[in-house]
Every structure is written in structure tokens, then in C-alpha cells.
PDB file of N, CA and C in Angstrom:
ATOM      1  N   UNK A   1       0.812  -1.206   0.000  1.00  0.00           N
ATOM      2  CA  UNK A   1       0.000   0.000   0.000  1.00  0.00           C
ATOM      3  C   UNK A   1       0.854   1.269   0.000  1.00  0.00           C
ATOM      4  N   UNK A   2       1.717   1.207   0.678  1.00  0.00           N
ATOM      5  CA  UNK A   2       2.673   2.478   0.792  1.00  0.00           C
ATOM      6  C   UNK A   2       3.577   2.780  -0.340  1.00  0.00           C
ATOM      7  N   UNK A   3       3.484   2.061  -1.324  1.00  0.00           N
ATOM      8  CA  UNK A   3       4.144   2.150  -2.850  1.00  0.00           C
ATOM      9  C   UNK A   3       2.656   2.335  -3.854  1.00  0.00           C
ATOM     10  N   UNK A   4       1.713   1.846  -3.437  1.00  0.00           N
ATOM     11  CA  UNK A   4       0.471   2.580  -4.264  1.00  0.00           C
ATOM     12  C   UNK A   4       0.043   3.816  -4.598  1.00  0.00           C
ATOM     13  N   UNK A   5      -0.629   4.374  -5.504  1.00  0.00           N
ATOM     14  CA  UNK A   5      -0.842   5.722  -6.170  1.00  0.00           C
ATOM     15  C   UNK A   5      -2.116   5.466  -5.157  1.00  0.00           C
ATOM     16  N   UNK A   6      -3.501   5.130  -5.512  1.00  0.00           N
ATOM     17  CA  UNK A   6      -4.498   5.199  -4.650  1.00  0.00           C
ATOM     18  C   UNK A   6      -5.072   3.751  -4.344  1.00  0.00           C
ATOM     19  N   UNK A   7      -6.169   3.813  -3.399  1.00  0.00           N
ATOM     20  CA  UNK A   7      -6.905   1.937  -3.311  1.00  0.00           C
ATOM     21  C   UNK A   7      -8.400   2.182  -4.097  1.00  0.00           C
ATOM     22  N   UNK A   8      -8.742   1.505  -4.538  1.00  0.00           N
ATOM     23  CA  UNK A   8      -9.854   1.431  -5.217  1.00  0.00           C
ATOM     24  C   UNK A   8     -10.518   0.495  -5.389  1.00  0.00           C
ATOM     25  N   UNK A   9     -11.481   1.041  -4.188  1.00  0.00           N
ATOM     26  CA  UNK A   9     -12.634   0.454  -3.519  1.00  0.00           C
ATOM     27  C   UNK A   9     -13.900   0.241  -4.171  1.00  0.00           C
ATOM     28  N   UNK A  10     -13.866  -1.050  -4.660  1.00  0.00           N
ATOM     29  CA  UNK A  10     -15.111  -1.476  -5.754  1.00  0.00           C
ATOM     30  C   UNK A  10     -16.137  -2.091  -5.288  1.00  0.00           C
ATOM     31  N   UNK A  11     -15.803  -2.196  -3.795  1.00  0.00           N
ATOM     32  CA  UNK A  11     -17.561  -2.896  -3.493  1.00  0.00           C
ATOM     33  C   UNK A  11     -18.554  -2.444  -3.705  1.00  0.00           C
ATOM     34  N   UNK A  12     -19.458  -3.168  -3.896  1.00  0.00           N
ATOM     35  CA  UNK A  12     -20.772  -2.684  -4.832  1.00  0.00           C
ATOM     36  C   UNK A  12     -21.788  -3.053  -3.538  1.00  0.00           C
ATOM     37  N   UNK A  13     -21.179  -3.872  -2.400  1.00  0.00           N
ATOM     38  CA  UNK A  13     -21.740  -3.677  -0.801  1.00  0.00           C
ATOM     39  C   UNK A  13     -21.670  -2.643   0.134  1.00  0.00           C
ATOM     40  N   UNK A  14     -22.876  -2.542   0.739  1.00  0.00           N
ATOM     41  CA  UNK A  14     -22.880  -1.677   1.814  1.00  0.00           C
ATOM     42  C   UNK A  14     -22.132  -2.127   2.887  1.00  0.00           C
ATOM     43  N   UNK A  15     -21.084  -1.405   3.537  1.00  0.00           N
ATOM     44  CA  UNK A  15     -19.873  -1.663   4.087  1.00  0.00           C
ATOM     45  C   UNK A  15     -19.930  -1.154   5.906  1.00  0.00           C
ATOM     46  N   UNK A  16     -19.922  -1.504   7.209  1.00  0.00           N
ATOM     47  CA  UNK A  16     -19.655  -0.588   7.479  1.00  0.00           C
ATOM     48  C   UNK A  16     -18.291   0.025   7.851  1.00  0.00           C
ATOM     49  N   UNK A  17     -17.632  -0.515   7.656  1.00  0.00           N
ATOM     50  CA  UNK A  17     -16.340   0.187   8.515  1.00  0.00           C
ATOM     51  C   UNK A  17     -15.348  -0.754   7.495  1.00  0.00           C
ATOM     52  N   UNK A  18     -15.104  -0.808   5.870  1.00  0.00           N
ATOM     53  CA  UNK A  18     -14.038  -1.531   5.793  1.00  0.00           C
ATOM     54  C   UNK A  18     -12.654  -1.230   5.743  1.00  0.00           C
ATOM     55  N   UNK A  19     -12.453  -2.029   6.912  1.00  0.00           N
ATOM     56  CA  UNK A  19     -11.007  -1.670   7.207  1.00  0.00           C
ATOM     57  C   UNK A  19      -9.593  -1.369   6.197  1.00  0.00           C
ATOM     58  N   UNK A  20      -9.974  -1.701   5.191  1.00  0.00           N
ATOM     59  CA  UNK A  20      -9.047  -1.822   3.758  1.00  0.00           C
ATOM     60  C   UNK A  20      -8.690  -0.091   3.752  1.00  0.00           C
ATOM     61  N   UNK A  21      -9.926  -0.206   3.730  1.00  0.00           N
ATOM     62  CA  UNK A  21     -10.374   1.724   3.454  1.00  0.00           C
ATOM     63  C   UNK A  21      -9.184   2.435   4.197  1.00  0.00           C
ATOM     64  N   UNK A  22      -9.902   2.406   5.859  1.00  0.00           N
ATOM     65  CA  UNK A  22      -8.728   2.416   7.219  1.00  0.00           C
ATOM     66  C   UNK A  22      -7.394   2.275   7.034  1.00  0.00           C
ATOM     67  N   UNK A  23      -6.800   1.301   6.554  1.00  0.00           N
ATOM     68  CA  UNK A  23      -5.593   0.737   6.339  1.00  0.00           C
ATOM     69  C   UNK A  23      -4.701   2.006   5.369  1.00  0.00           C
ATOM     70  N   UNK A  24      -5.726   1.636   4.526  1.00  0.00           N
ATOM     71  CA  UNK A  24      -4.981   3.071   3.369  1.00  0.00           C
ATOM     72  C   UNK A  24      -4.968   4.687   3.594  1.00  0.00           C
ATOM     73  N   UNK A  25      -6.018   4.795   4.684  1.00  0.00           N
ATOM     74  CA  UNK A  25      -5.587   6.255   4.937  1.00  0.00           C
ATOM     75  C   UNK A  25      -4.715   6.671   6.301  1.00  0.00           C
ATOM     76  N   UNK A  26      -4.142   5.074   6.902  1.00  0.00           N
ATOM     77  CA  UNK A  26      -3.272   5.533   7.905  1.00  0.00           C
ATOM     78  C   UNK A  26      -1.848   5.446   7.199  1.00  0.00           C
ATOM     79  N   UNK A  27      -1.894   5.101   5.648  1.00  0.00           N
ATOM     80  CA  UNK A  27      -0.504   5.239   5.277  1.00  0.00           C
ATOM     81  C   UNK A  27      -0.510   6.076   4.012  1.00  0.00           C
ATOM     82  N   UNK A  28      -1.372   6.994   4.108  1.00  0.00           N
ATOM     83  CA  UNK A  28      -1.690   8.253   3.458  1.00  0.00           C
ATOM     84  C   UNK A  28      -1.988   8.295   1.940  1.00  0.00           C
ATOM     85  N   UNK A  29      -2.878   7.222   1.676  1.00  0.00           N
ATOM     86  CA  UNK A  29      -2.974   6.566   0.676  1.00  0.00           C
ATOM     87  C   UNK A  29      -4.772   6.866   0.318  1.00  0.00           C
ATOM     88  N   UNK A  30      -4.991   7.360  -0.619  1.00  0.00           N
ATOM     89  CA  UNK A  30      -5.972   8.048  -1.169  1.00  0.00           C
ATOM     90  C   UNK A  30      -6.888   7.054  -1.522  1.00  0.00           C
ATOM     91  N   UNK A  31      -8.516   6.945  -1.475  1.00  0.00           N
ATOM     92  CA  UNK A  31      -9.643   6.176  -1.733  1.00  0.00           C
ATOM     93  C   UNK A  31     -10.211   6.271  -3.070  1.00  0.00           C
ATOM     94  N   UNK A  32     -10.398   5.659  -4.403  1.00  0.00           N
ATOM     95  CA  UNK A  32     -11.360   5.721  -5.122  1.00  0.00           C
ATOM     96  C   UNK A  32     -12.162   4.809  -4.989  1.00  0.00           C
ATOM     97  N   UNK A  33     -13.360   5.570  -4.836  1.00  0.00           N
ATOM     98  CA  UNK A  33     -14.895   4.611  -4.354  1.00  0.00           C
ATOM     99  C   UNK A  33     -16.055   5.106  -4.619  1.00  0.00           C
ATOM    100  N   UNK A  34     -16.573   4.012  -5.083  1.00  0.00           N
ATOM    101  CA  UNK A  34     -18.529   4.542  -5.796  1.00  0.00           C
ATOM    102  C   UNK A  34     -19.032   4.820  -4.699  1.00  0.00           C
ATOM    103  N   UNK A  35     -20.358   5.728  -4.850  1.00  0.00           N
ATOM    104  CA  UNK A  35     -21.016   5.935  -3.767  1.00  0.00           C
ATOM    105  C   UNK A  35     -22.104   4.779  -3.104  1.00  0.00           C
ATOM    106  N   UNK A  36     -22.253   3.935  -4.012  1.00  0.00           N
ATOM    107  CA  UNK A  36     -22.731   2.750  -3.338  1.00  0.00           C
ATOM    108  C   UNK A  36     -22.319   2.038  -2.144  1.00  0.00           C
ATOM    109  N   UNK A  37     -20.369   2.178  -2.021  1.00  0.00           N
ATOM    110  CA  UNK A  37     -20.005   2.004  -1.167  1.00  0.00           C
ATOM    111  C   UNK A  37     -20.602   2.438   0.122  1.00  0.00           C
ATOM    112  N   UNK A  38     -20.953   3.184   0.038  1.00  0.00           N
ATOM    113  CA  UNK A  38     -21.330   3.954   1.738  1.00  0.00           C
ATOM    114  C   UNK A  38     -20.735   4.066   2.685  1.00  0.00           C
ATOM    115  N   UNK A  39     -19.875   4.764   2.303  1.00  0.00           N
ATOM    116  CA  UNK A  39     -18.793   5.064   3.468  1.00  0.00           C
ATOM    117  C   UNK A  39     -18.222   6.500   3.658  1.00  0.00           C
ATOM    118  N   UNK A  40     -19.280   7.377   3.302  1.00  0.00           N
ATOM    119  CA  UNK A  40     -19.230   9.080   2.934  1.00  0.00           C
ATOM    120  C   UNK A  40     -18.980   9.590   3.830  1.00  0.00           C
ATOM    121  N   UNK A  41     -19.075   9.120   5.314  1.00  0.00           N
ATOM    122  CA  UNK A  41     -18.564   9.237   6.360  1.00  0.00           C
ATOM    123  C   UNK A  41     -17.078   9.054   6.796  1.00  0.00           C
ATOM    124  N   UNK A  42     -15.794   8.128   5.994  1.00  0.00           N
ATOM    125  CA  UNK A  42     -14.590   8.298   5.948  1.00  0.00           C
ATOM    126  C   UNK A  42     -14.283   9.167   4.686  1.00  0.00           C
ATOM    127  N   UNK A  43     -14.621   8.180   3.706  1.00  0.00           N
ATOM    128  CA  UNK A  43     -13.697   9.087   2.538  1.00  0.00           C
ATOM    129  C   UNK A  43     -15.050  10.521   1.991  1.00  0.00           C
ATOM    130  N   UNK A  44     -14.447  11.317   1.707  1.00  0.00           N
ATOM    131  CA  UNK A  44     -15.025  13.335   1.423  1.00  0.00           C
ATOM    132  C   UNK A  44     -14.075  13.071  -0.108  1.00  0.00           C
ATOM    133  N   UNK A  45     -15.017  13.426  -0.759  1.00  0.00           N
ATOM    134  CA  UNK A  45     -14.875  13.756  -2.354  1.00  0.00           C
ATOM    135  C   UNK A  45     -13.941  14.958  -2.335  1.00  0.00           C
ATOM    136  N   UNK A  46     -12.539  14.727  -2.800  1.00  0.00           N
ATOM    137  CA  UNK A  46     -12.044  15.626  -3.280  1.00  0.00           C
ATOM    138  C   UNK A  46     -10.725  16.128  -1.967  1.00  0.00           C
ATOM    139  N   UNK A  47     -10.854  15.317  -0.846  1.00  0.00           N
ATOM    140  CA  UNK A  47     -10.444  15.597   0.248  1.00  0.00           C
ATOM    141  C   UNK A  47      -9.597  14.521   0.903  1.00  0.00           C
ATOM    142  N   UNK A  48      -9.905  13.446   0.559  1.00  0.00           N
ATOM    143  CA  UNK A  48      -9.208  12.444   1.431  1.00  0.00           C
ATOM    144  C   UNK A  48      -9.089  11.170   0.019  1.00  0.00           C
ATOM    145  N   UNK A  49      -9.953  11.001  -0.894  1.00  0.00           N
ATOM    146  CA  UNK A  49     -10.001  10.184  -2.009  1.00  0.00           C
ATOM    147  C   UNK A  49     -10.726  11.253  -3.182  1.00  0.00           C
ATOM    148  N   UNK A  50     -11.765  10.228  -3.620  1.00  0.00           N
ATOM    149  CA  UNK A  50     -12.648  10.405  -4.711  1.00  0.00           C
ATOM    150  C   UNK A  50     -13.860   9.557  -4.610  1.00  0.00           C
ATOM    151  N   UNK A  51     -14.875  10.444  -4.621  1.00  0.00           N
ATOM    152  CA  UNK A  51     -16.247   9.416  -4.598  1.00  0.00           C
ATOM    153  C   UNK A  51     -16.947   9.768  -5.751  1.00  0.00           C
ATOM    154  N   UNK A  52     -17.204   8.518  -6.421  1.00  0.00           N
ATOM    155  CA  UNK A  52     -17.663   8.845  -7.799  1.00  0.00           C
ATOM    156  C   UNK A  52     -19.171   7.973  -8.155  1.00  0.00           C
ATOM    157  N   UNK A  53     -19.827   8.297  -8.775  1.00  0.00           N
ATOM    158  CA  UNK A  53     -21.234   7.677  -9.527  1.00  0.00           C
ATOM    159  C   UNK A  53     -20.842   6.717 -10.588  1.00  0.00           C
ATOM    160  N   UNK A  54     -20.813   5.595  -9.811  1.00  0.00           N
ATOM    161  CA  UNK A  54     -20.493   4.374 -11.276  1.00  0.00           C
ATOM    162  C   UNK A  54     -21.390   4.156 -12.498  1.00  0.00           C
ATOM    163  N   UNK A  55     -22.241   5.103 -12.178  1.00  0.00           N
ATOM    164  CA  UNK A  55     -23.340   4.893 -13.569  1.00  0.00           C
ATOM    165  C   UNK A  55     -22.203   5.864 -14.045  1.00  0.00           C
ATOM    166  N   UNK A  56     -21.505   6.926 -13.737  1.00  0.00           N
ATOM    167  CA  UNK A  56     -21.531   8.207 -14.586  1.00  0.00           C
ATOM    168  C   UNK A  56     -19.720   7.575 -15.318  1.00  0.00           C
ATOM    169  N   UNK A  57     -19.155   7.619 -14.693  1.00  0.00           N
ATOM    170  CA  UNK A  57     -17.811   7.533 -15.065  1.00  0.00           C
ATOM    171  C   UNK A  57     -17.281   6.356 -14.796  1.00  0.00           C
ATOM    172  N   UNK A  58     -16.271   5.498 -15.505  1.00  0.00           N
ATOM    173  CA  UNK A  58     -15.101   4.311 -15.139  1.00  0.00           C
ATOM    174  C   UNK A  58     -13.962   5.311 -13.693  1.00  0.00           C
ATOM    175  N   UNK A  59     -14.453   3.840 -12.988  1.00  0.00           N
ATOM    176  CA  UNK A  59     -12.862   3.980 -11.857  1.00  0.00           C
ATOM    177  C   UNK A  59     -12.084   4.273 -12.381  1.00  0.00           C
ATOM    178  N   UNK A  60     -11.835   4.223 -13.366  1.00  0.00           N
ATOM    179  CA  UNK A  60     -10.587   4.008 -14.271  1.00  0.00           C
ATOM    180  C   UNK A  60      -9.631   5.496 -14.217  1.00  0.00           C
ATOM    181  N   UNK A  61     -10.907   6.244 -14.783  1.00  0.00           N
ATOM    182  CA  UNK A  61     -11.168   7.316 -15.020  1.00  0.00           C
ATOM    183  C   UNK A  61     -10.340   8.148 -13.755  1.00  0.00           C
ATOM    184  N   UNK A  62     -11.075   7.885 -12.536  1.00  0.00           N
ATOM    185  CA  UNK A  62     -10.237   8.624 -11.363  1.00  0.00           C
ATOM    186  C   UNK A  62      -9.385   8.301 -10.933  1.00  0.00           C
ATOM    187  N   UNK A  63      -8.773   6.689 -11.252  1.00  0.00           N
ATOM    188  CA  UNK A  63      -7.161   6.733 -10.625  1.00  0.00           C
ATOM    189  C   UNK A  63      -6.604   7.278 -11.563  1.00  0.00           C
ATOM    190  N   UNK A  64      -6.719   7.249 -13.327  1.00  0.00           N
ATOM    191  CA  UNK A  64      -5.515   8.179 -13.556  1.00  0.00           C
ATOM    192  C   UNK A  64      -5.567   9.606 -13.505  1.00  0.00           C
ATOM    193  N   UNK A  65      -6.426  10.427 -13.368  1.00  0.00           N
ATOM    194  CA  UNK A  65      -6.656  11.688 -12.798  1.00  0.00           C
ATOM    195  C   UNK A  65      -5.629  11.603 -11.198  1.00  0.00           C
ATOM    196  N   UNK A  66      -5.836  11.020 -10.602  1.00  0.00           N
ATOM    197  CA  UNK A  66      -4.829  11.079  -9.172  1.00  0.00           C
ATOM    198  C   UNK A  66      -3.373  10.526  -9.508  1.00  0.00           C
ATOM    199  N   UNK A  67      -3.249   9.627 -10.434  1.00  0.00           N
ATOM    200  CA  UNK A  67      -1.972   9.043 -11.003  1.00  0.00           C
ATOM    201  C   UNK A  67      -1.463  10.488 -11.722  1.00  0.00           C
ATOM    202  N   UNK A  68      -1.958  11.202 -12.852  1.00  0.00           N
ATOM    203  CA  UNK A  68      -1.436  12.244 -13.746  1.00  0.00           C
ATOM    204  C   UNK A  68      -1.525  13.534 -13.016  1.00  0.00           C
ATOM    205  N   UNK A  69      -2.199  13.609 -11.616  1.00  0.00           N
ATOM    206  CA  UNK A  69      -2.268  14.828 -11.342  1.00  0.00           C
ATOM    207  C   UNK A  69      -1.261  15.117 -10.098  1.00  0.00           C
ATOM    208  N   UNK A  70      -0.348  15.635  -9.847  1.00  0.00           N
ATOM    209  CA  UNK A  70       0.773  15.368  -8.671  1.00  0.00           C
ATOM    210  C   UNK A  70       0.323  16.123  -7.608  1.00  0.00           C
ATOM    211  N   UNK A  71      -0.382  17.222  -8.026  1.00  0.00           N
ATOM    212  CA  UNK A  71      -0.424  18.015  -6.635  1.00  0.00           C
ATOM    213  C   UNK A  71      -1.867  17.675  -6.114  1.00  0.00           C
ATOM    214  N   UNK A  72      -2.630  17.215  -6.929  1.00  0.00           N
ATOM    215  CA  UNK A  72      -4.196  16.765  -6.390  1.00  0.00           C
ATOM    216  C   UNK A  72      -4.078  15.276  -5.567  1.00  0.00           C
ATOM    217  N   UNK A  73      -2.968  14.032  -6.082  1.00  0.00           N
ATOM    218  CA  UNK A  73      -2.414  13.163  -5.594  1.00  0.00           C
ATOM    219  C   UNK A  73      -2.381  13.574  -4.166  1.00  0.00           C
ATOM    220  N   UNK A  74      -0.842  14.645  -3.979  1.00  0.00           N
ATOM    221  CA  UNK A  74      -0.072  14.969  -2.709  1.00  0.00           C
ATOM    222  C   UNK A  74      -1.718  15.795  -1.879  1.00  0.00           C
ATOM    223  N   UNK A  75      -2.028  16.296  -2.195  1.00  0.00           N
ATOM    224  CA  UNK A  75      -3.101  16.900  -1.038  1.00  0.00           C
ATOM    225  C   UNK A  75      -4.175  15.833  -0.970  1.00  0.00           C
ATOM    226  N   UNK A  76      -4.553  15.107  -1.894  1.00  0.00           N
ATOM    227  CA  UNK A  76      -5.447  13.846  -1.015  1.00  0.00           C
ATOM    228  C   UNK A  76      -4.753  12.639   0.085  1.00  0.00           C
ATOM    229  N   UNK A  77      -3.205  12.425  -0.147  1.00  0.00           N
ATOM    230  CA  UNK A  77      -2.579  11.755   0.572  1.00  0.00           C
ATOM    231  C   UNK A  77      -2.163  12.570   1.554  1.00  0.00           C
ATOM    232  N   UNK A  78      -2.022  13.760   2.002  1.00  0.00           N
ATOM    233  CA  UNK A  78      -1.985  14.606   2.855  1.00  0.00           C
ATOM    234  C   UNK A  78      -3.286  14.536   3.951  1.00  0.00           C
ATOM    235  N   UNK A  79      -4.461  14.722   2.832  1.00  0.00           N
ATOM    236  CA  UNK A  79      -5.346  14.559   4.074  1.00  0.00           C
ATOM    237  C   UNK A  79      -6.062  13.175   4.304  1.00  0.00           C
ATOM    238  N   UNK A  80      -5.399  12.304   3.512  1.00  0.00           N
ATOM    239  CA  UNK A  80      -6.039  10.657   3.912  1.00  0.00           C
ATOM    240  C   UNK A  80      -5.359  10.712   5.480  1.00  0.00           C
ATOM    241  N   UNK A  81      -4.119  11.066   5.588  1.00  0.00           N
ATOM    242  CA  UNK A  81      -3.735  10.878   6.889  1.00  0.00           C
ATOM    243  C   UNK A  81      -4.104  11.819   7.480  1.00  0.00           C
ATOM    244  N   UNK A  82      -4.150  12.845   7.202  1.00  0.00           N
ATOM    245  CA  UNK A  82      -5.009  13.892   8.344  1.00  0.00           C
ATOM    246  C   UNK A  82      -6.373  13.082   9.114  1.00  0.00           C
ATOM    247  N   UNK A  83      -6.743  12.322   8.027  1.00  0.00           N
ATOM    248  CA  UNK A  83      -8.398  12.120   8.563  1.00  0.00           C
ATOM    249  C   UNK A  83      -8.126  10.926   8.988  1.00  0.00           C
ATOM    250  N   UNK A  84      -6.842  10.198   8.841  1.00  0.00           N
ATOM    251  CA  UNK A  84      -7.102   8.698   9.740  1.00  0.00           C
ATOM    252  C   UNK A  84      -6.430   9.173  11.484  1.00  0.00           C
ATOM    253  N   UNK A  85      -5.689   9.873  11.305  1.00  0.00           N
ATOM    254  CA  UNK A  85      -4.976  10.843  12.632  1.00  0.00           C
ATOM    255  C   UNK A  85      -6.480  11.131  13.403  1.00  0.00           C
ATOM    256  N   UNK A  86      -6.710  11.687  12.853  1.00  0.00           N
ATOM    257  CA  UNK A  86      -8.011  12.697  13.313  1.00  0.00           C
ATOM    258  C   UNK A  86      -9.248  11.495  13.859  1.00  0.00           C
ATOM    259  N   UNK A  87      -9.602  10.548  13.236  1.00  0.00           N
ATOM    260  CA  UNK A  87     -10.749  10.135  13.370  1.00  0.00           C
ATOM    261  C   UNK A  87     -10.548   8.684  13.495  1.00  0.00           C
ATOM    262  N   UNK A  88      -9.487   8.152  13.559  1.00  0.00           N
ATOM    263  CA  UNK A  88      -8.555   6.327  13.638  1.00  0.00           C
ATOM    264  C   UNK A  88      -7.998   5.990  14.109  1.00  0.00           C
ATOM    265  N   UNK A  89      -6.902   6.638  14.772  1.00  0.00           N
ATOM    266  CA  UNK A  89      -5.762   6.208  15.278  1.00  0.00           C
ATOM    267  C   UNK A  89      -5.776   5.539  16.372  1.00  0.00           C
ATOM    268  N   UNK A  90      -5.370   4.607  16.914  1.00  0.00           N
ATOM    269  CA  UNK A  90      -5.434   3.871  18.142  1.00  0.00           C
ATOM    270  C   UNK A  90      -5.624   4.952  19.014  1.00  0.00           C
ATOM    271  N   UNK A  91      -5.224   5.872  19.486  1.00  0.00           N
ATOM    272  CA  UNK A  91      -5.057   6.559  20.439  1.00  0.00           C
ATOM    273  C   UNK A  91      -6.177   7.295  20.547  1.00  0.00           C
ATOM    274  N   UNK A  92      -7.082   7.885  19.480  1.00  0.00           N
ATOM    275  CA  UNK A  92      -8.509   8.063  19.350  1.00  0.00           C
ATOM    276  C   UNK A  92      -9.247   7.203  19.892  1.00  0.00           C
ATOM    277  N   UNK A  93      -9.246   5.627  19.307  1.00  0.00           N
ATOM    278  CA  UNK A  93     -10.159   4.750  19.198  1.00  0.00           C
ATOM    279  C   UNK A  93     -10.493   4.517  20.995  1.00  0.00           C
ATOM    280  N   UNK A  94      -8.965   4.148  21.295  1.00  0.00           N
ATOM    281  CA  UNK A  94      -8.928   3.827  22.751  1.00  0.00           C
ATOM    282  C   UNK A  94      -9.487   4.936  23.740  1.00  0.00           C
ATOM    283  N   UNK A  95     -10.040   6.201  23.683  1.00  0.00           N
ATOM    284  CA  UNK A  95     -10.357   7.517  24.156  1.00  0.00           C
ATOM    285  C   UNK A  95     -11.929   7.151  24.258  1.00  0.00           C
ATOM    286  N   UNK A  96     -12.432   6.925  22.749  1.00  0.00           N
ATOM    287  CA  UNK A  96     -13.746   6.668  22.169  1.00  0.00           C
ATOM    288  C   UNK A  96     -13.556   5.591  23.302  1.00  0.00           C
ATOM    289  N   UNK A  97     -13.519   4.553  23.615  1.00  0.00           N
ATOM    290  CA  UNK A  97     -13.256   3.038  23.773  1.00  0.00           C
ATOM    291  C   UNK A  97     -14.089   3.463  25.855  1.00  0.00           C
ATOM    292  N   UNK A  98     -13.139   4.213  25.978  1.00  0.00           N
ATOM    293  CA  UNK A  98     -12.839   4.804  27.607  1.00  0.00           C
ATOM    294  C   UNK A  98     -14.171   5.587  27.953  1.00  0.00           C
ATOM    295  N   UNK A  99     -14.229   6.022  26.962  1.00  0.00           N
ATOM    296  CA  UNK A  99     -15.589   7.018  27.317  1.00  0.00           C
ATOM    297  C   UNK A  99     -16.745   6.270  26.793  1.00  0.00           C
ATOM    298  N   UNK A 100     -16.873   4.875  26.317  1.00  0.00           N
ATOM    299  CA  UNK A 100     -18.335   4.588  26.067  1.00  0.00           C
ATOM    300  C   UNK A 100     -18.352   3.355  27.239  1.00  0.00           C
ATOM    301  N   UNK A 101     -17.364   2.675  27.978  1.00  0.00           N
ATOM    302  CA  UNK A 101     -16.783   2.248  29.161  1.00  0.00           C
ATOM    303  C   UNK A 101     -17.748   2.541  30.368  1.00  0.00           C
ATOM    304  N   UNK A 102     -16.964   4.068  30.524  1.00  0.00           N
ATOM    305  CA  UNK A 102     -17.200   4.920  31.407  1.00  0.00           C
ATOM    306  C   UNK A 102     -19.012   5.326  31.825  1.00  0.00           C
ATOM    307  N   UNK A 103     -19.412   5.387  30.337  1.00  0.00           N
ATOM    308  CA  UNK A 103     -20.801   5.873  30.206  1.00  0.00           C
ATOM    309  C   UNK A 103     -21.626   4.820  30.227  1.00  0.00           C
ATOM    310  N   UNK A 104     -21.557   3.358  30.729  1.00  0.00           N
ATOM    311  CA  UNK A 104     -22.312   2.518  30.755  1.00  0.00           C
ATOM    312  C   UNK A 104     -22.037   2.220  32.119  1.00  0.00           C
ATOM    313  N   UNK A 105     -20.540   2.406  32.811  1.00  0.00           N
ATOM    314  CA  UNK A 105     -20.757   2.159  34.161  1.00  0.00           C
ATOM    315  C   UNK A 105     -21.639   2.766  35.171  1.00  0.00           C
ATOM    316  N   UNK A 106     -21.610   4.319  34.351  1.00  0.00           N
ATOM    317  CA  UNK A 106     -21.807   5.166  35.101  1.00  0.00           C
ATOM    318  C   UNK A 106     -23.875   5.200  35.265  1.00  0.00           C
ATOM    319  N   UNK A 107     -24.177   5.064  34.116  1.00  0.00           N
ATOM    320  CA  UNK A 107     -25.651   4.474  33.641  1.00  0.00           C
ATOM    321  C   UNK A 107     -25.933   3.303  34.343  1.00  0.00           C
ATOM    322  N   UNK A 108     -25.138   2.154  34.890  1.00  0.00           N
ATOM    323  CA  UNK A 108     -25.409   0.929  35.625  1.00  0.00           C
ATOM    324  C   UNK A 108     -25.211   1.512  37.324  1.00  0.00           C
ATOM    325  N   UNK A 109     -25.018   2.286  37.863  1.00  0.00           N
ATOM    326  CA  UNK A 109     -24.593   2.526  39.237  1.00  0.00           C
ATOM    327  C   UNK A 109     -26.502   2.972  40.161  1.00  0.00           C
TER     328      UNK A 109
END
């Protein structure tokens, strides 16, 4: 993955959390994915990957747009890791983890 241009995410399933996705934006590695996917909640069009209408255009189409384009490349791999930092990282998760813990003990007392 860390020698890849982008991952391109072809499930044509509703997903929730696939980790593939995850994987690639903690090593700053950009998403192309239909919106069928459903996962509009990690990857942001134009921001972290590419979310595209498979009726309208070939995948094809948007990896080499991110392959031929260098600086649209570098700022989606810029913020793939911004947004796995931000919203993934163990150190998040385990926070999230502590506080939904916390909020069931505290609801059971």
C-alpha cells in the first residue's frame, strides 16, 4: 500500500467500517470509491479520495486523474492521513473506547 498511487474500492456492498479503506488512509494513501459504497462518512470527495457515480464515469477514469495529477495526488494523501490521525488512530479509538466504558458504568450505578 505504501508504494500505491491510490486503493480502489469497488464494493458494490454496503460496508460498514471496511477496514481496507482504514488501512490506506493511515498510510496516506488516497480512496477511489462509488457511492454505493457507503462510506461518505470516511472518505469526502475531493479531500481524502474520490467518490464517484459508477453509472456516470469508469474507476478508471479517477485513478488516472490522481496518477497524472501530482499536486491533487499529494493533497489527497496529505489529508487521507489527516483524517485517519483525526478520526482512527489507536489513540482516538482507545479515548472513544474509555468514554463509552465509562458511560455505561456510570448508567449501571
Amino acid at each position: 500500500m505504501k508504494n500505491a498511487v491510490c486503493l480502489l474500492f469497488t464494493s458494490q456492498c454496503i460496508e460498514g467500517m471496511p477496514l481496507v479503506v482504514l488501512e490506506s488512509l493511515s498510510v496516506g494513501l488516497p480512496v477511489v470509491i462509488t457511492q454505493k459504497a457507503n462510506v461518505s462518512n470516511i472518505i469526502i470527495n475531493n479531500y481524502n479520495g474520490i467518490v464517484f457515480n459508477s453509472e456516470e464515469k469508469n474507476i478508471y477514469t479517477y485513478a488516472n486523474k490522481i496518477l497524472n495529477d501530482n499536486i491533487l495526488r499529494r493533497k489527497l494523501s496529505i489529508n487521507a492521513l489527516k483524517s485517519f490521525k483525526k478520526n482512527y488512530s489507536s489513540k482516538v479509538n482507545y479515548e472513544k473506547m474509555i468514554y463509552l466504558y465509562k458511560k455505561v458504568i456510570d448508567e449501571n450505578k
